[in-house]
N, C-alpha and C. Protein backbone atom coordinates (compact mmCIF):
# COMPACT_ATOMS: atom_id res chain seq x y z
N UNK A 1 -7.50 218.83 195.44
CA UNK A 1 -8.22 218.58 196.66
C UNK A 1 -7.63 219.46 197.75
N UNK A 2 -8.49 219.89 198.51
CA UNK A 2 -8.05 220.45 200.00
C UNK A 2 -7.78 220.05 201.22
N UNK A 3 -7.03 220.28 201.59
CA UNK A 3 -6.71 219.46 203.06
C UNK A 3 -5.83 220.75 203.89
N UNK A 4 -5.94 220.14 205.19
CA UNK A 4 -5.72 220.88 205.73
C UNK A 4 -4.41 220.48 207.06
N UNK A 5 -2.87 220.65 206.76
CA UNK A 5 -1.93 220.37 207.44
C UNK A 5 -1.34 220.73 208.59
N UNK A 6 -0.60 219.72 209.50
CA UNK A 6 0.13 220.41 210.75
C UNK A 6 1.19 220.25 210.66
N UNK A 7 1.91 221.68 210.70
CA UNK A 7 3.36 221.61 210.60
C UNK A 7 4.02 222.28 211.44
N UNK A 8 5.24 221.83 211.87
CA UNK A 8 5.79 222.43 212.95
C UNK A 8 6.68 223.92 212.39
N UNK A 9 6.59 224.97 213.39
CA UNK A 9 6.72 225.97 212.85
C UNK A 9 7.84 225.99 212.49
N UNK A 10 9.15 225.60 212.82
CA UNK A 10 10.32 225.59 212.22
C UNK A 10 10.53 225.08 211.29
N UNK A 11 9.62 223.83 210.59
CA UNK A 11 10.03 223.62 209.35
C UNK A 11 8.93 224.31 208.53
N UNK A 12 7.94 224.98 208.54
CA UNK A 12 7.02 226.04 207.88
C UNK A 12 8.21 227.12 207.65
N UNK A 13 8.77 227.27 208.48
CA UNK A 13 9.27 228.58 208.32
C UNK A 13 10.58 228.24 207.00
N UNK A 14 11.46 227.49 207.18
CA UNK A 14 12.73 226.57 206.52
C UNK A 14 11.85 226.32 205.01
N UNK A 15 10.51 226.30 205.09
CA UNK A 15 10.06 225.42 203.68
C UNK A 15 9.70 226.77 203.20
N UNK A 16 9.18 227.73 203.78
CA UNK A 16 8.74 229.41 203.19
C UNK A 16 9.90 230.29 202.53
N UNK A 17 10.95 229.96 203.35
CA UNK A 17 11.85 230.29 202.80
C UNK A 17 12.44 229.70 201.48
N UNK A 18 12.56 227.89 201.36
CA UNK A 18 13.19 227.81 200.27
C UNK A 18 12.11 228.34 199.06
N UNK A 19 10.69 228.16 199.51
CA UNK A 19 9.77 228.21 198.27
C UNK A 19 9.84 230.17 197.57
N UNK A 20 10.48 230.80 198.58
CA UNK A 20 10.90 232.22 197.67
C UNK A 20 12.15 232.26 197.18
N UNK A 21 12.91 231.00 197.56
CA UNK A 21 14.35 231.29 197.21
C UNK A 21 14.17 230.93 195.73
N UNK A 22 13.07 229.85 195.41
CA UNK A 22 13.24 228.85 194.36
C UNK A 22 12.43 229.37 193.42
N UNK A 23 11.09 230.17 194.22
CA UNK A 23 10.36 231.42 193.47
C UNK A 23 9.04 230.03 192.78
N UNK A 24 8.63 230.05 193.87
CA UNK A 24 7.92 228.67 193.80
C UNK A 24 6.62 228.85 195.22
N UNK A 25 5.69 228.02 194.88
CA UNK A 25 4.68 228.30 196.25
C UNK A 25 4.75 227.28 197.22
N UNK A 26 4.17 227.03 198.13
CA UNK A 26 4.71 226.69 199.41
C UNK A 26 3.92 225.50 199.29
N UNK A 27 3.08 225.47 198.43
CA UNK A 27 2.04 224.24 198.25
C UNK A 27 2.79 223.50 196.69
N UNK A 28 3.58 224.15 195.93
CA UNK A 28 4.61 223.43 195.01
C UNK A 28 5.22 222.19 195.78
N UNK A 29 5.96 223.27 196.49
CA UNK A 29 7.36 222.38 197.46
C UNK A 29 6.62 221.27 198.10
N UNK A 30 5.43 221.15 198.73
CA UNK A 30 4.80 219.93 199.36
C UNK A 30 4.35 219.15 198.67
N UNK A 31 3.91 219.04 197.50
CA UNK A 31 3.61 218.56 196.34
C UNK A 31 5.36 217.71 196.11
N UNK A 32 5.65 218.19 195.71
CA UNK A 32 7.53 217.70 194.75
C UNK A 32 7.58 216.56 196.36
N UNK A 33 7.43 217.37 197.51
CA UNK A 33 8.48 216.79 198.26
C UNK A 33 7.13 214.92 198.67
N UNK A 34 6.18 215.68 198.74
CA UNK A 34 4.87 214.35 198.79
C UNK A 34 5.34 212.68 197.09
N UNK A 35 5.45 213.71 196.33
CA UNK A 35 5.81 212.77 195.18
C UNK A 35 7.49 212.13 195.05
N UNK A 36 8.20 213.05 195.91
CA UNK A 36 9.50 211.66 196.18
C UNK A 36 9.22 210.68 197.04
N UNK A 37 8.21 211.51 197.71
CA UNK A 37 8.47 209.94 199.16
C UNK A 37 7.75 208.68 198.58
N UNK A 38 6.48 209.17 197.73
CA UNK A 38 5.48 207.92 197.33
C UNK A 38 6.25 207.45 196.36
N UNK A 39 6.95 207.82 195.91
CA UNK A 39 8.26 207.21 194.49
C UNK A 39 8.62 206.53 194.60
N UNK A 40 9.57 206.73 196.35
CA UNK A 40 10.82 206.12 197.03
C UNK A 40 10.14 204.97 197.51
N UNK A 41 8.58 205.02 198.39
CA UNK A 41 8.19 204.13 198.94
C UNK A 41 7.36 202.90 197.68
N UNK A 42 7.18 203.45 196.37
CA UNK A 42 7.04 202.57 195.49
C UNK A 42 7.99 201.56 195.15
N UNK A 43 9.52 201.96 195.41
CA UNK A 43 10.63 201.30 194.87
C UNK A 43 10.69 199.84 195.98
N UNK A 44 10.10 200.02 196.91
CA UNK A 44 10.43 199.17 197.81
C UNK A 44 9.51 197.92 197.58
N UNK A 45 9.69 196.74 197.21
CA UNK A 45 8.63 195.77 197.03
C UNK A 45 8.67 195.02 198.64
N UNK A 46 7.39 194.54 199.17
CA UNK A 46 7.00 194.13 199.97
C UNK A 46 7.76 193.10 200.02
N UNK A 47 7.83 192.82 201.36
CA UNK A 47 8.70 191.54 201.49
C UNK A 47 7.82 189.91 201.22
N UNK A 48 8.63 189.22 200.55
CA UNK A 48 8.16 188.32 200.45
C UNK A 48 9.09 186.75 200.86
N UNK A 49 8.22 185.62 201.62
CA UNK A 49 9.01 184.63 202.38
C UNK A 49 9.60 183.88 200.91
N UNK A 50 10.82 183.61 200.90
CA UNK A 50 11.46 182.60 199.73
C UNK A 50 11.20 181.43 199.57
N UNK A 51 10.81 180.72 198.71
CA UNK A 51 10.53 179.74 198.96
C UNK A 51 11.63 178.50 199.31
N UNK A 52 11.45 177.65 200.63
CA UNK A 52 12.44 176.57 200.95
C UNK A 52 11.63 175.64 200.92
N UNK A 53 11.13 175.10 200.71
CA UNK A 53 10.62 173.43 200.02
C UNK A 53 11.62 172.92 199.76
N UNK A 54 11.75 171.38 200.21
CA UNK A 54 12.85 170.71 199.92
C UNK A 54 12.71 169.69 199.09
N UNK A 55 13.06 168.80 198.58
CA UNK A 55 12.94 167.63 197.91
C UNK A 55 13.16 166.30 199.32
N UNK A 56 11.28 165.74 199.29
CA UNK A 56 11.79 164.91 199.93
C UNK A 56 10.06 163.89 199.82
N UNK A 57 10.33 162.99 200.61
CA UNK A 57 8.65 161.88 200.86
C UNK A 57 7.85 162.70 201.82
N UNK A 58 7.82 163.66 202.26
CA UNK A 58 7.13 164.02 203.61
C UNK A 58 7.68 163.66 205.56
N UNK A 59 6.37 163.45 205.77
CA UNK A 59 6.90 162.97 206.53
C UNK A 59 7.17 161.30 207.05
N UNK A 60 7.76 160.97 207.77
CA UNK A 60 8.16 159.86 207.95
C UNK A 60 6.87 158.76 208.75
N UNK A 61 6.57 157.62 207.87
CA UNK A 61 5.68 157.14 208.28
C UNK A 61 4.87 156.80 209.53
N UNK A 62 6.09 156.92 210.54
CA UNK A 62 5.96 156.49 212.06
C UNK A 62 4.98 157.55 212.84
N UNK A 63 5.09 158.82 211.92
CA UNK A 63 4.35 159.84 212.36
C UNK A 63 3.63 160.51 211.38
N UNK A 64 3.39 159.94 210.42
CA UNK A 64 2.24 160.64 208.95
C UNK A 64 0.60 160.57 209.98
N UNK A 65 0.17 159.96 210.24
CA UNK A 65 -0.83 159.91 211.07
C UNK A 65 -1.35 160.57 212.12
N UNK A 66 -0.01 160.94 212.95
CA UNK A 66 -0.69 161.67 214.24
C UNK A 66 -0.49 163.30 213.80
N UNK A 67 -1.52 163.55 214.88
CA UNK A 67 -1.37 165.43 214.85
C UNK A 67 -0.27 165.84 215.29
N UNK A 68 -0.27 167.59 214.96
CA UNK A 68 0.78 168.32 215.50
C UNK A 68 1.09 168.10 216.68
N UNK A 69 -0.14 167.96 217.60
CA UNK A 69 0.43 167.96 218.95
C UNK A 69 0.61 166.89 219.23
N UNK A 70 0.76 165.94 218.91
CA UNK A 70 1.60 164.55 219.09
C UNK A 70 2.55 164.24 218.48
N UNK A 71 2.50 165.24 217.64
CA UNK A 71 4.25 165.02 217.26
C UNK A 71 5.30 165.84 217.74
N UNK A 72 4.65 167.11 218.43
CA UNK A 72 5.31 167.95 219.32
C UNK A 72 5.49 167.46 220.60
N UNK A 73 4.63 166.69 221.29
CA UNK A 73 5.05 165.61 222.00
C UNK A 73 5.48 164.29 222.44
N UNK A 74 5.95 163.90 221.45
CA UNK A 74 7.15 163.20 220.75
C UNK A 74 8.83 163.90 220.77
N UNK A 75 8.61 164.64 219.99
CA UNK A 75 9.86 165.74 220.32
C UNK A 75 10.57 165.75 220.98
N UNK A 76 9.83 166.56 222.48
CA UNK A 76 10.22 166.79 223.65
C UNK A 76 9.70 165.40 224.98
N UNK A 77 9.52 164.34 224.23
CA UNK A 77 10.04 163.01 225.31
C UNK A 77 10.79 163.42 225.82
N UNK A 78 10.99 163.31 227.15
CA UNK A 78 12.13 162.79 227.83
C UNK A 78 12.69 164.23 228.14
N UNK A 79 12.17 165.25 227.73
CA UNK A 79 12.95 166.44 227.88
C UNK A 79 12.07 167.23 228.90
N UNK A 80 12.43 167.81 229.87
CA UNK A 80 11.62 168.62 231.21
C UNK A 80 10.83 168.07 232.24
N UNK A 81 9.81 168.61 232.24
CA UNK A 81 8.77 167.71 233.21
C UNK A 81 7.68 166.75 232.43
């Protein structure tokens, strides 16, 4: 496929050079260097939350019934305004 890249001239110039040192084309070297990064970024598995579930009844009967926001205001009784 074709595409068409922007590169800053100092590293065009740094990558022209190694690709005659190595006796290789300039579209090699972007290739090799495109297939470590997707490699490297394969190795990395997405983060995932651990599971903490605890062993227990839920919640406590006094409050199995009401909503979040009555049990968030419960909480903070007595605390601020």
């Amino acid at each position: 496929m074709k595409t068409t890249l922007e590169i800053s001239d100092p590293l065009l110039r740094e990558a022209r050079k190694i690709a005659i040192r190595e006796n290789t084309t300039l579209r090699a070297l972007v290739e090799q260097g495109l297939r470590q990064v997707v490699a490297e970024k394969k190795k990395h598995k997405p983060f995932r939350l651990r599971k903490a579930s605890f062993k227990g009844d839920g919640l406590h009967p006094d409050v199995a019934n009401l909503s979040w926001q009555e049990i968030l205001d419960l909480s903070y009784e007595g605390r601020g305004t």
